[in-house]
PDB file of N, CA and C in Angstrom:
ATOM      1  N   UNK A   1       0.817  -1.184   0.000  1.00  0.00           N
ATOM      2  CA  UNK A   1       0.000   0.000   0.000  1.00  0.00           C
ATOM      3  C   UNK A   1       0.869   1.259   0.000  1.00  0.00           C
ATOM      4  N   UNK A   2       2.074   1.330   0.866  1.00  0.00           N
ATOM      5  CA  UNK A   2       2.966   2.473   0.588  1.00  0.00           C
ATOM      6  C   UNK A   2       3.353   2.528  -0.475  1.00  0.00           C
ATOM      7  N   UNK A   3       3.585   1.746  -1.273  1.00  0.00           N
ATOM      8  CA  UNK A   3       4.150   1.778  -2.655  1.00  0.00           C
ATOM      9  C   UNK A   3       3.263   2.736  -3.234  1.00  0.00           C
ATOM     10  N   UNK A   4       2.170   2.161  -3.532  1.00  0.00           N
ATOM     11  CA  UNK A   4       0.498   3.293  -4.261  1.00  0.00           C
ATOM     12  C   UNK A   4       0.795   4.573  -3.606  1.00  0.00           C
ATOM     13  N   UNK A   5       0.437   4.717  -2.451  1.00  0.00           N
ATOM     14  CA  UNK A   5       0.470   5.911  -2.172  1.00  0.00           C
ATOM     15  C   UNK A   5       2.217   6.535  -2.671  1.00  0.00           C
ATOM     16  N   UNK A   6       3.086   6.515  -2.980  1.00  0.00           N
ATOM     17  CA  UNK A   6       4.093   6.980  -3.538  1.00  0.00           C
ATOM     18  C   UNK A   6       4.032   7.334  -4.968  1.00  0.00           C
ATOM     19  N   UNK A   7       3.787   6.691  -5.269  1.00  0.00           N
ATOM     20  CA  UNK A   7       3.119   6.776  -6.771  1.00  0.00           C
ATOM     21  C   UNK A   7       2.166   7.720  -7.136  1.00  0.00           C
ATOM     22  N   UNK A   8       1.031   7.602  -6.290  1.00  0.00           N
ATOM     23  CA  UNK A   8       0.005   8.771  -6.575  1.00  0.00           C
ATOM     24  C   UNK A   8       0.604  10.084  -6.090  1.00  0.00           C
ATOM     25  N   UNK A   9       1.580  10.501  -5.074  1.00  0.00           N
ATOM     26  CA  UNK A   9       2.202  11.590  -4.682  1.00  0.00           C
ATOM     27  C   UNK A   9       3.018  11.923  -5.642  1.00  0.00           C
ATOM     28  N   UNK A  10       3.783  11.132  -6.682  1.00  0.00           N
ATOM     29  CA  UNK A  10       4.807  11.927  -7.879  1.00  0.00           C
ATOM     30  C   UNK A  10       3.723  12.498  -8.911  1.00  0.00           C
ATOM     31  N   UNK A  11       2.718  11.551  -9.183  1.00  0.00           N
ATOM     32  CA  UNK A  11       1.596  11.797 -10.264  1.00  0.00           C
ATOM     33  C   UNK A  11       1.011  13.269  -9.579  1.00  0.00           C
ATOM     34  N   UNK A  12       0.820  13.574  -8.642  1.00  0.00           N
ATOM     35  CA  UNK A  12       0.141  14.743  -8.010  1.00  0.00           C
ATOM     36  C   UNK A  12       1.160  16.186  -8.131  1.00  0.00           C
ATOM     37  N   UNK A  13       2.655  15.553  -7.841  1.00  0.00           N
ATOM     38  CA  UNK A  13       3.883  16.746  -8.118  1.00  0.00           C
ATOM     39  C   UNK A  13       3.734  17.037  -9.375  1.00  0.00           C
ATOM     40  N   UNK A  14       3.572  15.887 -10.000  1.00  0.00           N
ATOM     41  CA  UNK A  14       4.240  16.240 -11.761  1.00  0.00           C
ATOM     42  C   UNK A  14       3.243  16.831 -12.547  1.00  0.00           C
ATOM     43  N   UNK A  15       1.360  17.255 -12.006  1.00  0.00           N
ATOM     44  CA  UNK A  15       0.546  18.082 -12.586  1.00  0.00           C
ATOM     45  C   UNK A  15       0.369  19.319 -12.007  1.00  0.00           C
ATOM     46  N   UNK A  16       1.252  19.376 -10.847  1.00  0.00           N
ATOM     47  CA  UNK A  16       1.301  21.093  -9.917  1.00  0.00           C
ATOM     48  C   UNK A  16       2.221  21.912 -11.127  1.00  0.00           C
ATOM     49  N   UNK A  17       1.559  23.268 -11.124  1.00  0.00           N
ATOM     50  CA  UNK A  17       1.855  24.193 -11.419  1.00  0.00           C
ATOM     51  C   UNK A  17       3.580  24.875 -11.418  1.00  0.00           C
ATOM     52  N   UNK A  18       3.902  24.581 -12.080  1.00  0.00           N
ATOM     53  CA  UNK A  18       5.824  24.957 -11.593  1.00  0.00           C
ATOM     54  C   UNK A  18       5.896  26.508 -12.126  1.00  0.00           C
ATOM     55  N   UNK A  19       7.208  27.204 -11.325  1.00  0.00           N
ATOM     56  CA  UNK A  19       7.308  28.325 -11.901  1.00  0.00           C
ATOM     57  C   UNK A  19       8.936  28.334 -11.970  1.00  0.00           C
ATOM     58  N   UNK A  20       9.296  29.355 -13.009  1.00  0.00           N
ATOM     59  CA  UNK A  20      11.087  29.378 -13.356  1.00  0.00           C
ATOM     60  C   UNK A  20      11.122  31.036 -12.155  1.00  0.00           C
ATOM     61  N   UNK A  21      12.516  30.687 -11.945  1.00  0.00           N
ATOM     62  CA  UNK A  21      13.275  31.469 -11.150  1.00  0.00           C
ATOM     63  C   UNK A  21      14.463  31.673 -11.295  1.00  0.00           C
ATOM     64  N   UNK A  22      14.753  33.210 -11.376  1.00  0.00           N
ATOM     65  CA  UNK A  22      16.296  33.433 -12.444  1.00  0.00           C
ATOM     66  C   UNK A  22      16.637  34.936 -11.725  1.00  0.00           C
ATOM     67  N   UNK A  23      17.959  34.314 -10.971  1.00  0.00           N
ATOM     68  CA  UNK A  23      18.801  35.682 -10.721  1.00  0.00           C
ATOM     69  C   UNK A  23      18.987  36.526 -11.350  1.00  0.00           C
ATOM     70  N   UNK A  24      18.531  37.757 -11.299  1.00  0.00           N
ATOM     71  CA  UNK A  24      18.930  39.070 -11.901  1.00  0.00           C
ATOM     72  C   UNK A  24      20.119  39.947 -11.354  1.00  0.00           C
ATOM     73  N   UNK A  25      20.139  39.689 -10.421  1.00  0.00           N
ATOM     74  CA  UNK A  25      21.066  41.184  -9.556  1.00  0.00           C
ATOM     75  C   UNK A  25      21.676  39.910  -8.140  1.00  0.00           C
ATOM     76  N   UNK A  26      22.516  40.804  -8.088  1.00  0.00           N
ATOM     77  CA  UNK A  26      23.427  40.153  -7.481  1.00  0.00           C
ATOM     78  C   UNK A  26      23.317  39.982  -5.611  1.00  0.00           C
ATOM     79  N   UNK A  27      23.026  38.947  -4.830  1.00  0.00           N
ATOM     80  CA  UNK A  27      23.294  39.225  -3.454  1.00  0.00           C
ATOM     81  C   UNK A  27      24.016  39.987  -2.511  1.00  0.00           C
ATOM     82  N   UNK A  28      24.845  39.786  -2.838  1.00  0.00           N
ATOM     83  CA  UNK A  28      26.520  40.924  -2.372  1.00  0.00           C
ATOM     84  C   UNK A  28      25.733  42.588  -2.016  1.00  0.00           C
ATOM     85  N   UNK A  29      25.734  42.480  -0.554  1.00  0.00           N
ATOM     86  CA  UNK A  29      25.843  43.651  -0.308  1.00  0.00           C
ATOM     87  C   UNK A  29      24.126  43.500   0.439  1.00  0.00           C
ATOM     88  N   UNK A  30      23.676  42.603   0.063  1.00  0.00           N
ATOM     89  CA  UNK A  30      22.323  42.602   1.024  1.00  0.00           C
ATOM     90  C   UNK A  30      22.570  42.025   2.412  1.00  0.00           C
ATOM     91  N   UNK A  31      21.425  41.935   3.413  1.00  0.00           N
ATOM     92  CA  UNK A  31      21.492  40.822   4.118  1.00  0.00           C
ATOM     93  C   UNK A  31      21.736  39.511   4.055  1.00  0.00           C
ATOM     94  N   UNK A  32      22.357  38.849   5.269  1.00  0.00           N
ATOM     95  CA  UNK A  32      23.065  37.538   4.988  1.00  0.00           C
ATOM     96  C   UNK A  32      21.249  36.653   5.122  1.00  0.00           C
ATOM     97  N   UNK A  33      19.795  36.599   5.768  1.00  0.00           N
ATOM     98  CA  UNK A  33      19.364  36.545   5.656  1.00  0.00           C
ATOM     99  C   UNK A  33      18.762  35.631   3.751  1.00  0.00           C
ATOM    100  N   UNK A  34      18.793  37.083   3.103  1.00  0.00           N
ATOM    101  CA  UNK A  34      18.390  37.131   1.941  1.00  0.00           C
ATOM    102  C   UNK A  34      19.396  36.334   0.875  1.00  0.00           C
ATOM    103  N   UNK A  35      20.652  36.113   1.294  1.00  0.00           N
ATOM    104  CA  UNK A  35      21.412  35.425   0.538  1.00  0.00           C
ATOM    105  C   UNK A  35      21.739  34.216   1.055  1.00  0.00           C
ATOM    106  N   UNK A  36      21.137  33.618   2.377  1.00  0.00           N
ATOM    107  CA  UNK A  36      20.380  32.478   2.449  1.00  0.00           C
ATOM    108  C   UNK A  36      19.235  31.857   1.935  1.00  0.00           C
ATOM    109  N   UNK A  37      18.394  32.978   1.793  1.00  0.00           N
ATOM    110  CA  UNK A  37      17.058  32.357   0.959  1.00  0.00           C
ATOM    111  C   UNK A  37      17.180  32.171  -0.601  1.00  0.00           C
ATOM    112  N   UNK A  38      18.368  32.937  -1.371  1.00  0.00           N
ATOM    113  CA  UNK A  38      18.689  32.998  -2.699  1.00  0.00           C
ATOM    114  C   UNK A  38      18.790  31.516  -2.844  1.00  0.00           C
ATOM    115  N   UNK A  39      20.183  31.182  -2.047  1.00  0.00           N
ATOM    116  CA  UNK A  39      20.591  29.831  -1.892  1.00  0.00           C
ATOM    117  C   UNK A  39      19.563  28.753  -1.558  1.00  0.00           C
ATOM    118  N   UNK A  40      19.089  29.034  -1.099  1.00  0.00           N
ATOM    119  CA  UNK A  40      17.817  27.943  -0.592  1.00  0.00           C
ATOM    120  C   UNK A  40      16.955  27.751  -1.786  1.00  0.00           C
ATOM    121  N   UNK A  41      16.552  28.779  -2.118  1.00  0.00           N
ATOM    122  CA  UNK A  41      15.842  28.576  -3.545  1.00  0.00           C
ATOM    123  C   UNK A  41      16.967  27.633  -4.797  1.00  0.00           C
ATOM    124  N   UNK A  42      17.899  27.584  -4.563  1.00  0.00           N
ATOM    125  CA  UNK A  42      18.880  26.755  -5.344  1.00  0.00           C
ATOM    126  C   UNK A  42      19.836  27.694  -6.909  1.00  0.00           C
ATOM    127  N   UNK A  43      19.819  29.222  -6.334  1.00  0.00           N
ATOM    128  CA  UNK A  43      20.762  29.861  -6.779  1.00  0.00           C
ATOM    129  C   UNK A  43      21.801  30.307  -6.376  1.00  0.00           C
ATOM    130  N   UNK A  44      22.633  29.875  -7.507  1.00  0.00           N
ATOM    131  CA  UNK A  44      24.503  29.831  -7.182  1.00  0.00           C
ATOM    132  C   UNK A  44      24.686  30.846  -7.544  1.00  0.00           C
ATOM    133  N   UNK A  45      24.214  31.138  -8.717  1.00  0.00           N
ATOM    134  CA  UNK A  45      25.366  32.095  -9.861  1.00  0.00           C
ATOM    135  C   UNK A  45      24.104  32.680 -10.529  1.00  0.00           C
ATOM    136  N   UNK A  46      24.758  34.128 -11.501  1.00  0.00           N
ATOM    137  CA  UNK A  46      23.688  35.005 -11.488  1.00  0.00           C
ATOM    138  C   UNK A  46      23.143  34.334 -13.003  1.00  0.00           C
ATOM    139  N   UNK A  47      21.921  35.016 -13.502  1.00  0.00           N
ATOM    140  CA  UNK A  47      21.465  34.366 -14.503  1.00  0.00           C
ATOM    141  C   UNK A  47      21.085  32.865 -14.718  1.00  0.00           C
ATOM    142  N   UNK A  48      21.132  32.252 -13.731  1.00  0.00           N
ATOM    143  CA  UNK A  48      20.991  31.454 -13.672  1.00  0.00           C
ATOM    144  C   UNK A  48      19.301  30.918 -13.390  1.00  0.00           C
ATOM    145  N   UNK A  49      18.759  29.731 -13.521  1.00  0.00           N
ATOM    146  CA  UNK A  49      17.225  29.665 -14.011  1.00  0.00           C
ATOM    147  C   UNK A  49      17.334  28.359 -13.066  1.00  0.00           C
ATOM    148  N   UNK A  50      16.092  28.279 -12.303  1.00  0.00           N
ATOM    149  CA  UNK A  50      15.919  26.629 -11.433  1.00  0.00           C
ATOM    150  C   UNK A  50      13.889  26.838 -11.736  1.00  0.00           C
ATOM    151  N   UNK A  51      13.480  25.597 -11.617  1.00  0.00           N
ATOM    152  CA  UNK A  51      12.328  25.004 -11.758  1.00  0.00           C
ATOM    153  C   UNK A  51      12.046  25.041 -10.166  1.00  0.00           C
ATOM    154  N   UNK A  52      10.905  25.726  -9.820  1.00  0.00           N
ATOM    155  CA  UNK A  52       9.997  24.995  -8.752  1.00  0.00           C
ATOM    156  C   UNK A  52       8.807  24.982  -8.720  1.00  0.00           C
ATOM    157  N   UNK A  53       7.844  23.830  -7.743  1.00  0.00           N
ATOM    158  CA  UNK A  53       6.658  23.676  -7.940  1.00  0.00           C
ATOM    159  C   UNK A  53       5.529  24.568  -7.288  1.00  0.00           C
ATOM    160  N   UNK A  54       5.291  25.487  -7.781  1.00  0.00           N
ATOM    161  CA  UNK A  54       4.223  26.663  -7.029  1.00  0.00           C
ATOM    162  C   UNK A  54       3.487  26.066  -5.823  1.00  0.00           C
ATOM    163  N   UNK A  55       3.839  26.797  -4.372  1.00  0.00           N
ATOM    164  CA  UNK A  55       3.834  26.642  -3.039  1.00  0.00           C
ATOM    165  C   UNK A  55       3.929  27.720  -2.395  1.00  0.00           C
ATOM    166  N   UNK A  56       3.212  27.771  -1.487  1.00  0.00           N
ATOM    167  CA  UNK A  56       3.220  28.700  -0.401  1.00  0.00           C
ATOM    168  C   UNK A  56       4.412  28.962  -0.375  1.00  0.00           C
ATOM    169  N   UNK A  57       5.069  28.232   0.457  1.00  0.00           N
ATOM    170  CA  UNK A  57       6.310  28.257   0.856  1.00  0.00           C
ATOM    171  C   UNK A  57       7.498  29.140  -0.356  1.00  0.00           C
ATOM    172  N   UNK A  58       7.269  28.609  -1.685  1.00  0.00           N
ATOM    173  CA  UNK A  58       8.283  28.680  -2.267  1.00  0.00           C
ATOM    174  C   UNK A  58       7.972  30.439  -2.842  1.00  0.00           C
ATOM    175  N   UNK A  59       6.793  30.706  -2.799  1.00  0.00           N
ATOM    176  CA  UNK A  59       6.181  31.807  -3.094  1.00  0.00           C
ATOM    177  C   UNK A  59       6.398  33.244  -1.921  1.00  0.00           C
ATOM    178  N   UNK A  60       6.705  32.706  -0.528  1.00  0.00           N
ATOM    179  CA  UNK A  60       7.139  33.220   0.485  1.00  0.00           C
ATOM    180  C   UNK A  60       8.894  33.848   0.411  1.00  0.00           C
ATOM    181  N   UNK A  61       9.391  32.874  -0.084  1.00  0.00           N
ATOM    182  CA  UNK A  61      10.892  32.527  -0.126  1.00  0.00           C
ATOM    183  C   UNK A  61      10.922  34.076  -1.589  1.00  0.00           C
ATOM    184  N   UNK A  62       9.889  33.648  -2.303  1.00  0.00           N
ATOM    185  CA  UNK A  62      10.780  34.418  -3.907  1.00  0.00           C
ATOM    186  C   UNK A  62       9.908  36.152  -3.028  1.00  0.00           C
ATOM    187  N   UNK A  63       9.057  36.174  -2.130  1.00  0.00           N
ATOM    188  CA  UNK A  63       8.774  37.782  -1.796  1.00  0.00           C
ATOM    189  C   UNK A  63       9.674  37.941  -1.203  1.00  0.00           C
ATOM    190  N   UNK A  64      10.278  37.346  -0.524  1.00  0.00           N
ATOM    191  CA  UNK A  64      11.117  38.123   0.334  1.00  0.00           C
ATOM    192  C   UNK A  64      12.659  38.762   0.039  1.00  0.00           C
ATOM    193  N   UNK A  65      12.710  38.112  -1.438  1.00  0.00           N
ATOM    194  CA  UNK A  65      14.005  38.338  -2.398  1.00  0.00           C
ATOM    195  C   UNK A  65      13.345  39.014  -3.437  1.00  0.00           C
ATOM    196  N   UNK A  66      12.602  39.488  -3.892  1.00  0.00           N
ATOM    197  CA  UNK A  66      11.917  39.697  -5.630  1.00  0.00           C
ATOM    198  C   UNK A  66      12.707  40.673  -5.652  1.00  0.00           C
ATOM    199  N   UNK A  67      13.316  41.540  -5.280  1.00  0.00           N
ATOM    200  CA  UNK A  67      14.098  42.494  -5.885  1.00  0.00           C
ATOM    201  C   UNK A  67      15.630  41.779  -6.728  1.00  0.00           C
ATOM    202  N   UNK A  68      15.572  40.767  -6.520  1.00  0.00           N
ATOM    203  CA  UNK A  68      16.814  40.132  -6.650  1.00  0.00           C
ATOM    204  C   UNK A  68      16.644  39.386  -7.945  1.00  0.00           C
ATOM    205  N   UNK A  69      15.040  38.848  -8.704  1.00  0.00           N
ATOM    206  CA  UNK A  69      15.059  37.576  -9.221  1.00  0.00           C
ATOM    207  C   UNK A  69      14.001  37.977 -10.468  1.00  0.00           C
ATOM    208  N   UNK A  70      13.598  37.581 -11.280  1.00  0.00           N
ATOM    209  CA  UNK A  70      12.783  37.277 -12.028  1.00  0.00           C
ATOM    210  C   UNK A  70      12.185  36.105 -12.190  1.00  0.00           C
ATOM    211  N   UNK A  71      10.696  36.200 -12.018  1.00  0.00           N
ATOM    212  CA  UNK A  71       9.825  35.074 -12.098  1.00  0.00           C
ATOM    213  C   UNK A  71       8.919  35.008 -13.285  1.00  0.00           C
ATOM    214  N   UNK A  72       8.971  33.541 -13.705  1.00  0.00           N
ATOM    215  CA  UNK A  72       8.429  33.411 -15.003  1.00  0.00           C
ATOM    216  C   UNK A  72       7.284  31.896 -14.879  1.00  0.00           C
ATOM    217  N   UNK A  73       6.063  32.277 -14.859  1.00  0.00           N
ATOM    218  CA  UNK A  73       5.223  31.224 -14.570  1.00  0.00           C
ATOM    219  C   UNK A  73       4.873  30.484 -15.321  1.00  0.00           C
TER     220      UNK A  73
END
């Protein structure tokens, strides 16, 4: 039965809504805060583009940086 239920949880990720996220401007010089959450979101380097799955959470994370990023839904 855990197996099913694993299964139906990727099938449920893989029709959520994803959004792109791409460094514009550089951390350096902000709070160490905010260039924890850059990182957390899974940006290294600038220009750079990562996939995530539209969430509270992840939607929390990109307000509290948007000066930093461009979002593309």
């Amino acid at each position: 039965m855990a197996k099913r239920a694993a299964t139906e949880t990727s099938t449920a990720t893989s029709e959520a809504k994803k959004i792109q996220v791409k460094l514009v401007r550089s951390p350096i010089g902000y709070e160490k805060s905010q260039k924890e959450t850059v990182r957390a979101l899974g940006l290294k380097r600038m220009h750079q583009t990562v996939e995530h799955t539209d969430s509270p959470v992840v939607r929390g994370m990109i307000n509290k940086v948007k000066h930093l990023l461009a979002v593309t839904e």
